[in-house]
Protein backbone atom coordinates (compact mmCIF):
# COMPACT_ATOMS: atom_id res chain seq x y z
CA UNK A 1 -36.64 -91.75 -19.26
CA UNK A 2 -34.21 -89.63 -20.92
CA UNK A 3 -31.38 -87.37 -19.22
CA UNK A 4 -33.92 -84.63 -19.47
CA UNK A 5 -36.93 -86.25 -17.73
CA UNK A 6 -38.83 -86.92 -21.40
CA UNK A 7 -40.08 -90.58 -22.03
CA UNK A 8 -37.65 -92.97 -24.20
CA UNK A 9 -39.16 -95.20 -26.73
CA UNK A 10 -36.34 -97.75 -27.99
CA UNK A 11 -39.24 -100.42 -29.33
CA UNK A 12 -38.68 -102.43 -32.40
CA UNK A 13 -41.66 -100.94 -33.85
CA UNK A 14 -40.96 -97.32 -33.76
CA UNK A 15 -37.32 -98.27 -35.29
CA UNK A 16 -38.80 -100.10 -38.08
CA UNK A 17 -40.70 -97.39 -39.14
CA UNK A 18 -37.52 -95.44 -39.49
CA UNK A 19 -36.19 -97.37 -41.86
CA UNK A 20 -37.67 -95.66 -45.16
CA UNK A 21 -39.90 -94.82 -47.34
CA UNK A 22 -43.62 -92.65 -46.19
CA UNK A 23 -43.86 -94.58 -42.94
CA UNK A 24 -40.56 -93.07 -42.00
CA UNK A 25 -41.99 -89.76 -41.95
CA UNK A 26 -41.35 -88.53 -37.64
CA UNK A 27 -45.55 -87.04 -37.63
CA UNK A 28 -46.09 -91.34 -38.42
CA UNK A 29 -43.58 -92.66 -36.07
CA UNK A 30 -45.33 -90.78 -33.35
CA UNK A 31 -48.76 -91.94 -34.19
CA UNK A 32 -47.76 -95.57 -35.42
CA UNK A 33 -45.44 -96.11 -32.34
CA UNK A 34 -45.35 -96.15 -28.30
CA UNK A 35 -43.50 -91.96 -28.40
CA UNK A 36 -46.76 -90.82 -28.72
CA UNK A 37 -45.54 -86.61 -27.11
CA UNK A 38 -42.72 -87.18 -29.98
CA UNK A 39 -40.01 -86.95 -27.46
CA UNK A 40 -37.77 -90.01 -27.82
CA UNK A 41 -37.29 -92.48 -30.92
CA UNK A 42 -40.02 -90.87 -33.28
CA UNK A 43 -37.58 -87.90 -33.36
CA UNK A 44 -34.64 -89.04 -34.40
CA UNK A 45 -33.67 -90.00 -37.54
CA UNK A 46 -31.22 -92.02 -39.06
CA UNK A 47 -28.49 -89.99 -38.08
CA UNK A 48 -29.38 -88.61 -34.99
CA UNK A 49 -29.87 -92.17 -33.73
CA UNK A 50 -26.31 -92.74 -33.89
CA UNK A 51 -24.75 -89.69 -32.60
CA UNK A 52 -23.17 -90.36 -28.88
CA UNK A 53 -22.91 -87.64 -26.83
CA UNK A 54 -19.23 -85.89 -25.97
CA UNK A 55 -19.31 -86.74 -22.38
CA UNK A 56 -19.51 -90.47 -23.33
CA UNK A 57 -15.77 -90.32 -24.02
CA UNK A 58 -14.80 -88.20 -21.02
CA UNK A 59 -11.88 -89.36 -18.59
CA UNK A 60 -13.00 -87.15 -16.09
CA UNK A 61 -14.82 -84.24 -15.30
CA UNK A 62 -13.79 -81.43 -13.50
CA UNK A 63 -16.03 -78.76 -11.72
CA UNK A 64 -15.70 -75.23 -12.37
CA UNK A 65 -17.28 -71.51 -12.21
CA UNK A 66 -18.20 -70.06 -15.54
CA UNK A 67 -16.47 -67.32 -16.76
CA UNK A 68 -18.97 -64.86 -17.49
CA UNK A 69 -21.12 -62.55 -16.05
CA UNK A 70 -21.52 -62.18 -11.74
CA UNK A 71 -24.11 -64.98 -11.06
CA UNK A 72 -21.48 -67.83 -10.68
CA UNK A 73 -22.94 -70.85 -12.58
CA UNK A 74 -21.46 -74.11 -11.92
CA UNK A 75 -19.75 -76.13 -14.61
CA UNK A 76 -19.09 -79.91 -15.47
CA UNK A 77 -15.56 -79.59 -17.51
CA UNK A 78 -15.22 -82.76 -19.24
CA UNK A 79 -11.84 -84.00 -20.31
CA UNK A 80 -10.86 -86.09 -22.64
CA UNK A 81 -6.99 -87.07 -24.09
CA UNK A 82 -6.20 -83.98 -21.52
CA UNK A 83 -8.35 -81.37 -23.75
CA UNK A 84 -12.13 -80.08 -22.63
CA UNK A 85 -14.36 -81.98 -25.07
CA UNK A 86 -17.89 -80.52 -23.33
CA UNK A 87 -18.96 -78.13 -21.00
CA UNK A 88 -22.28 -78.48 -19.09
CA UNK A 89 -24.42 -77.19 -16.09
CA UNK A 90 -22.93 -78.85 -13.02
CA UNK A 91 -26.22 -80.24 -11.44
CA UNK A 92 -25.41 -79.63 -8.07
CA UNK A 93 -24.46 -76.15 -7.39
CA UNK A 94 -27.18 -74.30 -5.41
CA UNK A 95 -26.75 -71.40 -7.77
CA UNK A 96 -27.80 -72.55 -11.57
CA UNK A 97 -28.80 -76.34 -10.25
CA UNK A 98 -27.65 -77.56 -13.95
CA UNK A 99 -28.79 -74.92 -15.89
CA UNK A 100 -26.47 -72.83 -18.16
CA UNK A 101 -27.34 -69.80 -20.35
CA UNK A 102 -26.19 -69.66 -23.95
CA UNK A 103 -22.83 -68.09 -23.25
CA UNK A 104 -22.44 -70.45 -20.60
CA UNK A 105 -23.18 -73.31 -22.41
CA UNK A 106 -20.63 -72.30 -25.49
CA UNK A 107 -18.22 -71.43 -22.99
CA UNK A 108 -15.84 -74.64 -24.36
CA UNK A 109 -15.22 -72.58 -27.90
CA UNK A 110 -13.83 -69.72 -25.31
CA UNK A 111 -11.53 -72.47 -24.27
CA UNK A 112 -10.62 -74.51 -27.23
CA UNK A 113 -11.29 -71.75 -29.85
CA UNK A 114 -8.11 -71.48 -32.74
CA UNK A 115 -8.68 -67.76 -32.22
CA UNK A 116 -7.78 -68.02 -28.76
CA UNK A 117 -4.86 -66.04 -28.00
CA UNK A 118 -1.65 -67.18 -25.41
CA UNK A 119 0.51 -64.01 -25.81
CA UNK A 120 0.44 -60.49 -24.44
CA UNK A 121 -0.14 -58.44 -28.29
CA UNK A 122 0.88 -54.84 -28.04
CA UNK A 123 0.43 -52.52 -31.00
CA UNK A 124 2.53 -48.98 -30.32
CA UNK A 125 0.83 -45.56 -30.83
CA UNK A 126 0.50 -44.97 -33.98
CA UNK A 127 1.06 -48.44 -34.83
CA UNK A 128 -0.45 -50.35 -37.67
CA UNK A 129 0.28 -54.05 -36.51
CA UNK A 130 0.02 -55.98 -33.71
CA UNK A 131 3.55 -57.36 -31.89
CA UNK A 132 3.96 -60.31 -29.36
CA UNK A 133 5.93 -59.67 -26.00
CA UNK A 134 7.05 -61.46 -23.13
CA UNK A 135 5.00 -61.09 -20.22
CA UNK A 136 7.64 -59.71 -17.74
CA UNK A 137 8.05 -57.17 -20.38
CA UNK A 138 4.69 -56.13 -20.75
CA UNK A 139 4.11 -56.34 -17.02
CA UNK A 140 6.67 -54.17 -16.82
CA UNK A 141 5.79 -51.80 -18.98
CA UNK A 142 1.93 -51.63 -17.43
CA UNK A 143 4.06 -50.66 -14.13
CA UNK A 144 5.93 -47.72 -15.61
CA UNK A 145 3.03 -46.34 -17.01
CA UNK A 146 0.56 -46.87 -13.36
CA UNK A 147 3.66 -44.95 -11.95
CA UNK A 148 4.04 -42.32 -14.63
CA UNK A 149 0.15 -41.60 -14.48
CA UNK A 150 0.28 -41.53 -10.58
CA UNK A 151 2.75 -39.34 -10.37
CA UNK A 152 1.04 -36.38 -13.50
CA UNK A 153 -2.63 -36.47 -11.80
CA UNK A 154 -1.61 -36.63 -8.35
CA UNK A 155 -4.16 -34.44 -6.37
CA UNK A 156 -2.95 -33.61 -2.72
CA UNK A 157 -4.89 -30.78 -1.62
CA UNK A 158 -8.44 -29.29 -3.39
CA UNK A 159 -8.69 -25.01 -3.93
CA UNK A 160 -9.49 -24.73 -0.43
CA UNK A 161 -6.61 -26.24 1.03
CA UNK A 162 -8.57 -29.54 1.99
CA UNK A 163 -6.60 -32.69 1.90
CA UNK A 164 -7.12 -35.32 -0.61
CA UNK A 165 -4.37 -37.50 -1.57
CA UNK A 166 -5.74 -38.91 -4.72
CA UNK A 167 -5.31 -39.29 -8.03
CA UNK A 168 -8.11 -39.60 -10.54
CA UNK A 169 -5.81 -41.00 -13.49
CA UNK A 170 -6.38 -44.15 -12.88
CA UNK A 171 -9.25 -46.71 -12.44
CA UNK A 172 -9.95 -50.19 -11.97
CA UNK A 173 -12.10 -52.82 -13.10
CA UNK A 174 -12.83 -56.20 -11.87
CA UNK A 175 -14.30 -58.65 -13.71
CA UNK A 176 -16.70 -61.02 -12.86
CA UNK A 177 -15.01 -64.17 -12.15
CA UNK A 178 -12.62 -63.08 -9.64
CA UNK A 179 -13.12 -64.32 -6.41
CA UNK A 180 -13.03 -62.59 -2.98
CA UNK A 181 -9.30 -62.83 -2.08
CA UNK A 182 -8.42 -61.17 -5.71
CA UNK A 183 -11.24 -58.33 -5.17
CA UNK A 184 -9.77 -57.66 -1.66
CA UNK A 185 -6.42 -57.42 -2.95
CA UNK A 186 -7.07 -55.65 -6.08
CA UNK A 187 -8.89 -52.76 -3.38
CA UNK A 188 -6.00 -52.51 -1.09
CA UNK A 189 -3.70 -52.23 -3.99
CA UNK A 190 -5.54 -49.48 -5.39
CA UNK A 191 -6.34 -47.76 -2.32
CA UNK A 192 -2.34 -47.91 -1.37
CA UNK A 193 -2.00 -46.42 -4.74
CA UNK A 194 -4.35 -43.26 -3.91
CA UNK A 195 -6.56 -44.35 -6.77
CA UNK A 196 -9.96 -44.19 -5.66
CA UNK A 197 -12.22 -45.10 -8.36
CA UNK A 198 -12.70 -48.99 -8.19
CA UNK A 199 -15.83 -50.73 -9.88
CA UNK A 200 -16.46 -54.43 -10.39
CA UNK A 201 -18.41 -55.83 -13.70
CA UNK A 202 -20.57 -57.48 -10.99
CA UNK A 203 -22.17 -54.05 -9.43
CA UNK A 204 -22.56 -52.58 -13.05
């Protein structure tokens, strides 16, 4: 049996018929040979019979959470000369039990992609091009402006003197891979902040 549960013919006389000529053809393989459902050897051809899978040439693998959306699909990350060379379902998480949607399952181009970017870019108003900066910079600079916005919607009391000590400038949201300890600090931060309009991607 394969990896997938289908039945693997590797007989002499389904591989002899893939040699060539009309009895080559996969509709003869799998009526001439023992892969009668057309599921193992009678399927491949010359090619495909010599491809090896990536995980053959894995070092290790290392579980993970896929990045995506809020249902938390496990991951297989296997590594190979220190880079991620597949991605796969990670058979035993309760959650997906292997299974992987088609994001999920290209989710090693989001990590090995050449588009992939490893600065903070930051295009001015007005701007016409995109400039790198250093993260403490642009950190910085998110801070001034959390402040600045703070400080020109701050709402302390409504038209009827009721108290609200808000400010609707600002709002937050989470994304779906962060885990409980970053959600709970992300709301306390915020709610310090008077900001009261926190979502998560996971709710919406």
């Amino acid at each position: 049996m394969t990896r997938r549960g289908y039945p693997a013919s590797d007989d002499g006389r389904t591989r002899r018929l893939m040699d060539g000529g009309p009895g080559s053809w996969p509709v003869l393989r799998q009526l001439r040979g023992s892969d009668r459902l057309g599921l193992g050897s009678a399927s491949q051809s010359a090619r495909s019979r010599s491809l090896r899978p990536r995980t053959s040439e894995a070092a290790r693998v290392v579980r993970s959470i896929c990045p995506y959306c809020a249902v938390g699909c496990g991951q297989q990350v296997f590594v190979a000369d220190g880079r991620v060379s597949q991605i796969e379902g990670d058979p035993d998480s309760p959650i997906s039990r292997g299974r992987l949607c088609p994001k999920g399952a290209a989710s090693r181009g989001y990590v090995t992609s050449p588009l992939r970017e490893y600065r903070v870019k930051y295009r001015r108003p007005h701007g016409t091009e995109w400039e790198e900066l250093p993260l403490d910079q642009a950190m910085d600079m998110i801070a001034d402006r959390v402040i600045a916005t703070r400080r020109d919607t701050w709402q302390d009391r409504d038209e009827e003197g009721r108290r609200l000590r808000r400010s609707l400038g600002v709002c937050n949201l989470g994304g779906a891979t962060l885990d409980n300890e970053e959600n709970y600090t992300i709301k306390k931060l915020m709610s310090s902040l008077g900001f009261v309009q926190v979502e998560n991607q996971a709710r919406i």
